[in-house]
N, C-alpha and C. Protein backbone atom coordinates (compact mmCIF):
# COMPACT_ATOMS: atom_id res chain seq x y z
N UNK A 1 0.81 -1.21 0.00
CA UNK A 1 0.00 0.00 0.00
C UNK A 1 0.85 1.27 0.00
N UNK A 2 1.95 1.10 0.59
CA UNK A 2 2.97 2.19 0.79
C UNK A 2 2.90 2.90 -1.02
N UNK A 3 3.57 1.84 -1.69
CA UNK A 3 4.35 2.13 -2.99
C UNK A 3 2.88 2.59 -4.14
N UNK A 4 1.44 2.03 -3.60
CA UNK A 4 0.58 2.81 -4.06
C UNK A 4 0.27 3.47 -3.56
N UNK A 5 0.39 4.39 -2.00
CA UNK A 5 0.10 5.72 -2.00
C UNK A 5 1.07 6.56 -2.74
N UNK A 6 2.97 6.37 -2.86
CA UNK A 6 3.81 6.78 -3.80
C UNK A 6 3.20 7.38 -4.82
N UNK A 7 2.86 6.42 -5.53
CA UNK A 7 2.20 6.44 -7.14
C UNK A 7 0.92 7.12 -6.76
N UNK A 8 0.30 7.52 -6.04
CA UNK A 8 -1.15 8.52 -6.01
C UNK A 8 -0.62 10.27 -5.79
N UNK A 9 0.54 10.25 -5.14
CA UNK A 9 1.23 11.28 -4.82
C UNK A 9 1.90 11.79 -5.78
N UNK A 10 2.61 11.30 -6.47
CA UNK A 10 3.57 11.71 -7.43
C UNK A 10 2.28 11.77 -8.52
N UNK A 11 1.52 11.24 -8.84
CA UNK A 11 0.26 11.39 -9.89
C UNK A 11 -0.30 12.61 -9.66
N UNK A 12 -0.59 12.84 -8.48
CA UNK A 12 -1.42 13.97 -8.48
C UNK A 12 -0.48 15.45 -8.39
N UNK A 13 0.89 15.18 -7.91
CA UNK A 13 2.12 16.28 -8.18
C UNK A 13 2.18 16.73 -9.74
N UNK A 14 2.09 15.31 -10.56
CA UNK A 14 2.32 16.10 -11.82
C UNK A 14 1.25 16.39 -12.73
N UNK A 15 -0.08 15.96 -11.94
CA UNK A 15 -1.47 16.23 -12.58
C UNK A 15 -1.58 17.93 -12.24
N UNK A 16 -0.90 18.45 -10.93
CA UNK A 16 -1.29 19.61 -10.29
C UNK A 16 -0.26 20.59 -10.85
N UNK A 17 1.29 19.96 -11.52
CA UNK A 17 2.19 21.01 -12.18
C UNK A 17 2.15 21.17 -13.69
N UNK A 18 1.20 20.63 -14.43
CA UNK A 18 1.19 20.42 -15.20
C UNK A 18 1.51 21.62 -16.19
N UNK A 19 0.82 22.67 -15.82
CA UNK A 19 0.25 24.23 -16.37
C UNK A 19 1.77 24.46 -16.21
N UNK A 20 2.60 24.38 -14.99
CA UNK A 20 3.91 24.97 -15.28
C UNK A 20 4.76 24.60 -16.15
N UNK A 21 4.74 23.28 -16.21
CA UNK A 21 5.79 22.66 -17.13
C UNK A 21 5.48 23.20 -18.22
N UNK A 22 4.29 23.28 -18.91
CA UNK A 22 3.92 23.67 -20.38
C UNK A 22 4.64 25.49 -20.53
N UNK A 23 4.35 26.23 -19.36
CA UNK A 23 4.27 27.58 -19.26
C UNK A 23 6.13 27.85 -19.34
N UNK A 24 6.50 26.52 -18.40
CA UNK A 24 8.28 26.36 -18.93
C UNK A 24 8.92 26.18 -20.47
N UNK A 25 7.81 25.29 -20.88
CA UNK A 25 8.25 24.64 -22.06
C UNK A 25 8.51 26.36 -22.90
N UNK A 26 7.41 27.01 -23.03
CA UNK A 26 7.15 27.88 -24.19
C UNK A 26 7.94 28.91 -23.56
N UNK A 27 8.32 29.07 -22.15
CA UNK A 27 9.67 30.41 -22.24
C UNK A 27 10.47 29.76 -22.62
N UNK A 28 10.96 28.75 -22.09
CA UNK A 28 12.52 28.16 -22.88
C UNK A 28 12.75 28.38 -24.34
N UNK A 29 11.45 28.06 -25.16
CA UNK A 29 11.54 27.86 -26.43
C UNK A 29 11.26 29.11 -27.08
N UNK A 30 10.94 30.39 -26.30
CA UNK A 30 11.26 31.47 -26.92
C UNK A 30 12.95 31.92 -26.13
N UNK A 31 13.06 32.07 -25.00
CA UNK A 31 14.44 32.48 -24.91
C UNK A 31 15.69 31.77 -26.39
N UNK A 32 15.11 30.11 -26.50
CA UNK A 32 16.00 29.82 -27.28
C UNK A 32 15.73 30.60 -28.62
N UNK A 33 15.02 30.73 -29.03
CA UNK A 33 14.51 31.75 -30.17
C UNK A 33 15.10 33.22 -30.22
N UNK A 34 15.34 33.61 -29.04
CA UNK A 34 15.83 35.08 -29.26
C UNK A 34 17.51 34.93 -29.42
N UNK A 35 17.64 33.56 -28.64
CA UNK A 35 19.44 33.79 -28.72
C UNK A 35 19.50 32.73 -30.15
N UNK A 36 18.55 32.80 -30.61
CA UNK A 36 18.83 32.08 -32.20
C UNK A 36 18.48 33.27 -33.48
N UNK A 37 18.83 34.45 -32.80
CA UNK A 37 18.14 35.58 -33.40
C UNK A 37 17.12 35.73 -34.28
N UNK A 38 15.71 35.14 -33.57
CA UNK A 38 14.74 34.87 -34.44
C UNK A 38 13.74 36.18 -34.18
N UNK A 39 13.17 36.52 -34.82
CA UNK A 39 12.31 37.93 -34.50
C UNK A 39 11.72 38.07 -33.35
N UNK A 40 12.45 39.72 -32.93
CA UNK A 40 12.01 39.57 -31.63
C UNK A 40 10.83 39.47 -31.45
N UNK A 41 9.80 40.74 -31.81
CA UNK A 41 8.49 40.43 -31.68
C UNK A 41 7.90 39.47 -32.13
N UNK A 42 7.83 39.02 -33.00
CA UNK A 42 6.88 37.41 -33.61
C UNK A 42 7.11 36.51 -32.40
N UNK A 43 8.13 36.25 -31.89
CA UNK A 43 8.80 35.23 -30.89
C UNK A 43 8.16 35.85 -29.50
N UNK A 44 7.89 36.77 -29.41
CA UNK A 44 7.37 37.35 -27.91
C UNK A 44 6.05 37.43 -27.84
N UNK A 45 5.75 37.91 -28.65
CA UNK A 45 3.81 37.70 -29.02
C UNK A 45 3.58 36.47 -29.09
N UNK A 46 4.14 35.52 -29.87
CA UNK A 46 4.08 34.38 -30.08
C UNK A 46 3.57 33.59 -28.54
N UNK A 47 4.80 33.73 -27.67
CA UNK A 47 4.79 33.20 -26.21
C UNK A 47 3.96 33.82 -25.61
N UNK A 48 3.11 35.01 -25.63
CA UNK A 48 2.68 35.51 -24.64
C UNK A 48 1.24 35.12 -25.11
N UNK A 49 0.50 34.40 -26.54
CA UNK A 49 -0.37 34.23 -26.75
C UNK A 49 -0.44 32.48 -26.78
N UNK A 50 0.34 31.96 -26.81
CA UNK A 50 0.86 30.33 -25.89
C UNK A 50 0.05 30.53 -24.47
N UNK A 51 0.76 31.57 -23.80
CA UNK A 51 0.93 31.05 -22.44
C UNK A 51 -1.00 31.68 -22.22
N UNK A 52 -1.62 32.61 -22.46
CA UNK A 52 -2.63 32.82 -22.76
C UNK A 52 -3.50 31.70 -22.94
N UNK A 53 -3.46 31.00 -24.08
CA UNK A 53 -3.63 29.22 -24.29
C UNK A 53 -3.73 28.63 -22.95
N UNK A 54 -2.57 28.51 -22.41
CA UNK A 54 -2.60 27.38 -21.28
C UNK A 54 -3.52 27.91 -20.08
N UNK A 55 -3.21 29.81 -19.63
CA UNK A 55 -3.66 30.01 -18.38
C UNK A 55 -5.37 29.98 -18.76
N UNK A 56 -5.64 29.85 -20.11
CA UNK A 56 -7.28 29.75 -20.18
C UNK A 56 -7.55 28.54 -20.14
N UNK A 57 -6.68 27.08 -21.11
CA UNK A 57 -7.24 26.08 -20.17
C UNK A 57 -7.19 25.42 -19.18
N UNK A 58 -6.40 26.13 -18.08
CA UNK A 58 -6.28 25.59 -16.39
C UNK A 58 -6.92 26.46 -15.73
N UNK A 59 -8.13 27.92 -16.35
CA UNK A 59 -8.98 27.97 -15.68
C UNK A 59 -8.14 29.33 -14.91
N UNK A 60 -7.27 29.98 -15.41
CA UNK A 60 -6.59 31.29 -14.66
C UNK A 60 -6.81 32.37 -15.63
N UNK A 61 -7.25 32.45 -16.59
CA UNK A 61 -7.74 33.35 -17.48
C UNK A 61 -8.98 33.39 -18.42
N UNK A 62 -9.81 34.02 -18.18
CA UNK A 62 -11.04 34.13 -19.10
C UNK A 62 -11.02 34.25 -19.90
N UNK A 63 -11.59 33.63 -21.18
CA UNK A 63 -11.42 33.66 -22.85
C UNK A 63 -11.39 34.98 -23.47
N UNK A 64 -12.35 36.04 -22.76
CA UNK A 64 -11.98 37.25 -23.29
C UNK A 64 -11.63 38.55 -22.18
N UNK A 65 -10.33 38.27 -21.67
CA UNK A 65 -9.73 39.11 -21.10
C UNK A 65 -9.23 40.45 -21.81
N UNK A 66 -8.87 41.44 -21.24
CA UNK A 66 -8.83 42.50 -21.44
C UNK A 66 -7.54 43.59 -22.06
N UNK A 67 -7.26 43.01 -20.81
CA UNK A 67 -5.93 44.10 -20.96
C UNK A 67 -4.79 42.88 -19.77
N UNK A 68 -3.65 43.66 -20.70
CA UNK A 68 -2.23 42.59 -20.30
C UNK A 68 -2.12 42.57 -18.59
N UNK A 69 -2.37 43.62 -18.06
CA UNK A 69 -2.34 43.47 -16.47
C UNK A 69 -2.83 41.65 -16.20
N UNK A 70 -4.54 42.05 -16.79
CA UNK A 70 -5.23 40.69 -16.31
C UNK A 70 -4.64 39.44 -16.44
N UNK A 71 -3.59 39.37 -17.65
CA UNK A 71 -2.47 38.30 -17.87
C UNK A 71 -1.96 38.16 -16.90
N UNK A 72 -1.15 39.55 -16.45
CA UNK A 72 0.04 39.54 -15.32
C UNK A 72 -0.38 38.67 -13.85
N UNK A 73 -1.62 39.10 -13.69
CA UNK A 73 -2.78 38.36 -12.47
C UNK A 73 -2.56 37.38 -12.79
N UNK A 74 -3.20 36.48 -14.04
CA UNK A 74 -3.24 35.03 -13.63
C UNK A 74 -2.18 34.51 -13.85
N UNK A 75 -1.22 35.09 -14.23
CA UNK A 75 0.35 34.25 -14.23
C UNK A 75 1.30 34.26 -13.22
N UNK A 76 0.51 35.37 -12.15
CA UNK A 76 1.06 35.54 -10.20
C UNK A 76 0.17 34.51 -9.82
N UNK A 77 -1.06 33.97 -10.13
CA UNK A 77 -1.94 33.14 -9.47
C UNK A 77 -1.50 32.00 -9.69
N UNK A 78 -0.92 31.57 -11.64
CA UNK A 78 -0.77 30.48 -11.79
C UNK A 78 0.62 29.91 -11.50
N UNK A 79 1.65 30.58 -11.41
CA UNK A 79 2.75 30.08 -11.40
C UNK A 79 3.64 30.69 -9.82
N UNK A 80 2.75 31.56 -8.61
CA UNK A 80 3.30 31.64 -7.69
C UNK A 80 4.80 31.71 -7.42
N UNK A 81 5.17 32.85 -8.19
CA UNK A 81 6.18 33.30 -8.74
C UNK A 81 6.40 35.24 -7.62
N UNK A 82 7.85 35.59 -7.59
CA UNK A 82 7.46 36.90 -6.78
C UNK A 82 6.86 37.49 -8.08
N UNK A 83 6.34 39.06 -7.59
CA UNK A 83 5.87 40.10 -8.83
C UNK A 83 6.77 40.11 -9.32
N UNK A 84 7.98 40.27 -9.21
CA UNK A 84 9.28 41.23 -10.14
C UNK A 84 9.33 40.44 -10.94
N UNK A 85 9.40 39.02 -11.09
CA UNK A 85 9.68 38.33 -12.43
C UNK A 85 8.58 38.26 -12.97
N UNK A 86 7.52 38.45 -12.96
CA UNK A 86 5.96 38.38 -13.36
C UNK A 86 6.01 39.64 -14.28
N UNK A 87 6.26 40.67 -13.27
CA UNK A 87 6.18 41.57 -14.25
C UNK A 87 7.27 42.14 -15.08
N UNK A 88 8.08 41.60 -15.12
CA UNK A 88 9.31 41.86 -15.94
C UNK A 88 9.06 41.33 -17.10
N UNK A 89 8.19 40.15 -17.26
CA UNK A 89 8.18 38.97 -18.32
C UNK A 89 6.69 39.77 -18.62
N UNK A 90 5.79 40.36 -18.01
CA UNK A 90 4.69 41.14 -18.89
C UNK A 90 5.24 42.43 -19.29
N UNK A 91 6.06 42.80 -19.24
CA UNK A 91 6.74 44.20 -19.66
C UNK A 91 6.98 43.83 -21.03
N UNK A 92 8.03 42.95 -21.09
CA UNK A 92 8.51 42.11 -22.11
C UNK A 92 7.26 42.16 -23.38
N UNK A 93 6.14 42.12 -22.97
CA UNK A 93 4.85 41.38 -23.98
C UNK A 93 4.50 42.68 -24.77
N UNK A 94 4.13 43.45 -23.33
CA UNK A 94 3.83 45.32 -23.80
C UNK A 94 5.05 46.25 -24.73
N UNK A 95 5.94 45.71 -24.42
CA UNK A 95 7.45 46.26 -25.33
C UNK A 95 6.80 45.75 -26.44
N UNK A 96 6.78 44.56 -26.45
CA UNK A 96 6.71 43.84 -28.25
C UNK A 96 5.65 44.14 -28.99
N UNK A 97 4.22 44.00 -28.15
CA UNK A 97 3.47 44.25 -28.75
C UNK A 97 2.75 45.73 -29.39
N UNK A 98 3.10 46.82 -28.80
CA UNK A 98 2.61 48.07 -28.50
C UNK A 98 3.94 49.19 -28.49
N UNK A 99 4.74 48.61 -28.71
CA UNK A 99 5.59 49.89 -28.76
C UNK A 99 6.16 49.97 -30.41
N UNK A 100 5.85 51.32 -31.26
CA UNK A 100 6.49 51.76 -32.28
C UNK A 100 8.07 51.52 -32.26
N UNK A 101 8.71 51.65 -31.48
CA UNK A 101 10.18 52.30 -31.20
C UNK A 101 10.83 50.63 -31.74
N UNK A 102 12.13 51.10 -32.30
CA UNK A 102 13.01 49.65 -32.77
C UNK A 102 13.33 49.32 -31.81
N UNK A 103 13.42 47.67 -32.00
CA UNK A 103 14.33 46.44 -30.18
C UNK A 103 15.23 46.35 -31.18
N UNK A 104 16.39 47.01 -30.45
CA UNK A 104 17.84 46.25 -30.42
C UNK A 104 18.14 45.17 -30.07
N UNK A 105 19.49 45.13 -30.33
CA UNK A 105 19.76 43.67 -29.21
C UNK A 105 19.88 43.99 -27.47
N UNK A 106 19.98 44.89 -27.17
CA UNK A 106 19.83 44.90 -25.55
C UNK A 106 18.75 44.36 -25.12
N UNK A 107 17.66 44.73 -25.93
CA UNK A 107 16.48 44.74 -25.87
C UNK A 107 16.27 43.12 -25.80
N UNK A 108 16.75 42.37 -27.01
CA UNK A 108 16.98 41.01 -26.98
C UNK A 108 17.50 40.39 -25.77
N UNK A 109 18.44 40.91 -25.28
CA UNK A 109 19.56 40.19 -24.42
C UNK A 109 18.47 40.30 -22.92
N UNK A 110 18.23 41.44 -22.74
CA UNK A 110 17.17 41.42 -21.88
C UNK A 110 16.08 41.10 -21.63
N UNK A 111 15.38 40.69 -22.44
CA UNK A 111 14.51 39.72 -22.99
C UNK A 111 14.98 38.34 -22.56
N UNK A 112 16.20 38.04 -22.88
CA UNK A 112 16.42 36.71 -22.62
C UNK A 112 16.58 36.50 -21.49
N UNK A 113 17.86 37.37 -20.80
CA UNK A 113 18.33 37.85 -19.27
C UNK A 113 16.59 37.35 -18.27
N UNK A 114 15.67 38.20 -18.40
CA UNK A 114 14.31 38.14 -18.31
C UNK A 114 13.66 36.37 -18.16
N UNK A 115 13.78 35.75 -18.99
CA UNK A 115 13.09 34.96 -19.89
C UNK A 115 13.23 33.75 -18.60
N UNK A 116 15.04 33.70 -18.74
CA UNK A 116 16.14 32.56 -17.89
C UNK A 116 15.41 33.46 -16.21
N UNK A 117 15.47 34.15 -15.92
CA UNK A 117 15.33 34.51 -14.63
C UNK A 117 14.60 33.99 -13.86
N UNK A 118 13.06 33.86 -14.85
CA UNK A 118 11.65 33.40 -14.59
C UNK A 118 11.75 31.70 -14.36
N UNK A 119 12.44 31.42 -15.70
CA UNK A 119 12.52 29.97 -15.77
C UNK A 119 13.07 29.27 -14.54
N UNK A 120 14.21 30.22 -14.19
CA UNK A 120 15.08 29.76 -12.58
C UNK A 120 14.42 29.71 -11.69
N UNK A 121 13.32 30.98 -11.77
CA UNK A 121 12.41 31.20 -10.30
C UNK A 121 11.53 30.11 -10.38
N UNK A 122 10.68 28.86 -11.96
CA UNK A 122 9.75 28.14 -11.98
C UNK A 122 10.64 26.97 -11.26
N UNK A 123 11.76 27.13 -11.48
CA UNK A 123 12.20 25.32 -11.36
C UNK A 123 12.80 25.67 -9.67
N UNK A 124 13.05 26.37 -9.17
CA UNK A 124 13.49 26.87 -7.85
C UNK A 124 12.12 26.42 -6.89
N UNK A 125 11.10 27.26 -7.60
CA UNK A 125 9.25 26.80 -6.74
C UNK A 125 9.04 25.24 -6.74
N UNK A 126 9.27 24.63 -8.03
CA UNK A 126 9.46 23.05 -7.76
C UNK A 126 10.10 22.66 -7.21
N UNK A 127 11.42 22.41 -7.02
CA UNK A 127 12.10 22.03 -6.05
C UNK A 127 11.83 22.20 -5.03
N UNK A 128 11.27 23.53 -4.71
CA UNK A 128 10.69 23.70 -2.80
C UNK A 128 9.26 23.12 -2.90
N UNK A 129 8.36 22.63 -4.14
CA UNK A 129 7.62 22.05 -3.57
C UNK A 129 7.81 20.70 -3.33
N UNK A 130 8.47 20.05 -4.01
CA UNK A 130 9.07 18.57 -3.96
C UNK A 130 9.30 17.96 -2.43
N UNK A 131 10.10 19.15 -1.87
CA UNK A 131 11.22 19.16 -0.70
C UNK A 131 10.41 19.08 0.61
């Protein structure tokens, strides 16, 4: 009974992280995108309408939300993350999407700088929940 409560535990750990791993998958795969110098904006809109995807089907975002704040909300709700990387990575979305002005590469590098920060802070929250 031991080794099947194991297996009910660890089932329901990765039934309950599920939303993160996916929300990992698609920063990784844009950070790798920016240091593969792939367009910045296409690659940032891209992710920020992914992760949109996921927080609507785990139920952290309403199909017709509003304005990017309401993103920023359910991605502090869903991924229990501090604000600063939350909102560093919705800054990121509002740069790409809404600003006239050219992204350099700082702009890139910070973006990525950004991207890895978040990703550290997701896999840092797993580990302390594991532990």
């Amino acid at each position: 009974t031991l080794v099947g409560s194991s297996g009910v535990v660890l089932g329901w750990k990765w039934y309950r992280e599920r939303h993160l791993r996916e929300i990992r998958r698609i920063l990784e795969s844009t950070a790798l995108a920016l240091e593969a110098n792939m367009d910045y904006r296409d690659s940032v809109v891209h992710s920020y309408k992914e992760m949109c995807k996921i927080l609507q089907g785990y139920g952290y975002l309403r199909r017709r939300f509003e304005t990017v704040r309401e993103f920023q909300k359910a991605l502090e709700e869903a991924l229990s993350l501090n604000h600063e990387s939350v909102a560093s990575l919705t800054l990121l979305y509002e740069e790409a999407d809404y600003t006239t002005k050219s992204l350099d590469d700082d702009h890139r590098l910070n973006a990525v700088s950004s991207l890895r920060t978040v990703i550290e802070s997701l896999d840092l929250n797993s580990e302390n929940i594991e532990g």
